[in-house]
Protein backbone atom coordinates (compact mmCIF):
# COMPACT_ATOMS: atom_id res chain seq x y z
CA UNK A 1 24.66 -41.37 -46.39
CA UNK A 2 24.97 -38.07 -48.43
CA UNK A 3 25.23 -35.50 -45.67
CA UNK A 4 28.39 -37.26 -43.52
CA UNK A 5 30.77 -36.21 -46.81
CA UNK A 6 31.53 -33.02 -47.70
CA UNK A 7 33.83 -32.51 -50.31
CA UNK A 8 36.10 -33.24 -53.31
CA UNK A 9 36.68 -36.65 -51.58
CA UNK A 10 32.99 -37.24 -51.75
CA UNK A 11 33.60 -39.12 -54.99
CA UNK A 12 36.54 -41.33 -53.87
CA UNK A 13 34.29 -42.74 -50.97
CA UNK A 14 31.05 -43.55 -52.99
CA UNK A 15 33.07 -45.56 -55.80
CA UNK A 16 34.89 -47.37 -52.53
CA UNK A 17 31.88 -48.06 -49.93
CA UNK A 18 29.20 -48.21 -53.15
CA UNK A 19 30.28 -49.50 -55.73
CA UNK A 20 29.20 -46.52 -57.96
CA UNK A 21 31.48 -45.22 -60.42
CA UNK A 22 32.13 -42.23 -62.08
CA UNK A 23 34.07 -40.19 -64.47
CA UNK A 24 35.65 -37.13 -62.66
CA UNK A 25 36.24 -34.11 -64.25
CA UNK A 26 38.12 -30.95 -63.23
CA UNK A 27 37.58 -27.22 -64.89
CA UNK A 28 36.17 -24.27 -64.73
CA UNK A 29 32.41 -23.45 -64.61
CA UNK A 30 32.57 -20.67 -66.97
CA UNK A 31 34.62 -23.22 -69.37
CA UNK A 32 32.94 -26.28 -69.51
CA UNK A 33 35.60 -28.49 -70.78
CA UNK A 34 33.07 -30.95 -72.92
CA UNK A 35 32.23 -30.57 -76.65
CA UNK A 36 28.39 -28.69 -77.71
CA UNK A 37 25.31 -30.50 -76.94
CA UNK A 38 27.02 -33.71 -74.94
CA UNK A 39 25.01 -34.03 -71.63
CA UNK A 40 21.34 -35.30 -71.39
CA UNK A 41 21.27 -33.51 -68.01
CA UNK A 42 23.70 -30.96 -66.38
CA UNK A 43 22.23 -30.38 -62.43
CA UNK A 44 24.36 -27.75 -60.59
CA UNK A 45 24.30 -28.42 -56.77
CA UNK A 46 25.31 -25.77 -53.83
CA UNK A 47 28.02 -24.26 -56.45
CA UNK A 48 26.51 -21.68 -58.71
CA UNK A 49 26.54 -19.00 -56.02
CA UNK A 50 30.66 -19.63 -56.49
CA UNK A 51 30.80 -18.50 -60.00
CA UNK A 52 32.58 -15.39 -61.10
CA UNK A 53 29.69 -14.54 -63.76
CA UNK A 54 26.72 -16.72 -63.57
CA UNK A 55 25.03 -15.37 -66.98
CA UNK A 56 28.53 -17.37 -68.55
CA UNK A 57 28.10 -20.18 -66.70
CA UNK A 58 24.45 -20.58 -67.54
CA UNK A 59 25.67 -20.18 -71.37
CA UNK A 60 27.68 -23.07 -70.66
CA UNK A 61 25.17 -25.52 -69.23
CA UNK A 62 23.11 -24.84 -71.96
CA UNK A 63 25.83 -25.27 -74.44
CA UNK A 64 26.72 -28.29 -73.46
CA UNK A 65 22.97 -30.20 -73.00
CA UNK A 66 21.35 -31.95 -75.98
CA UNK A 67 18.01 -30.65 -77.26
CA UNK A 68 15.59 -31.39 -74.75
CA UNK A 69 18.20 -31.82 -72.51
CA UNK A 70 17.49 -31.01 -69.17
CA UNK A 71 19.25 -28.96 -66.04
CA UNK A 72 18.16 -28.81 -62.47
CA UNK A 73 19.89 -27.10 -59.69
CA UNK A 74 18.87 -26.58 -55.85
């Protein structure tokens, strides 16, 4: 159930109780640390209101999507 985790931890209990895994990655959202035009989606969720300049951190989700990638946030 998404809403009883909160948190970096979040991640540690899906691969554990689900069975899903995932790469985990930590940096800074105003320097994505991926190479150009890697992701076939990039979704930002509850964290762009946390970014020190949001016109760089857009840059850098667009930077880093394919063409005709695609990027969804809520």
């Amino acid at each position: 159930m998404l809403t009883k985790y909160v948190g970096l931890l979040t991640s540690d209990i899906y691969i554990q109780n689900e069975g899903v895994h995932f790469e985990r990655v930590r940096g800074n959202m105003n320097e994505l640390p991926f190479r150009d035009k890697i992701f076939d989606l990039v979704f930002i969720t509850a964290s762009l209101h946390h970014s020190s300049d949001i016109s760089n951190t857009l840059r850098e989700v667009y930077r880093v999507l394919k063409p005709m990638g695609r990027f969804d946030f809520n």
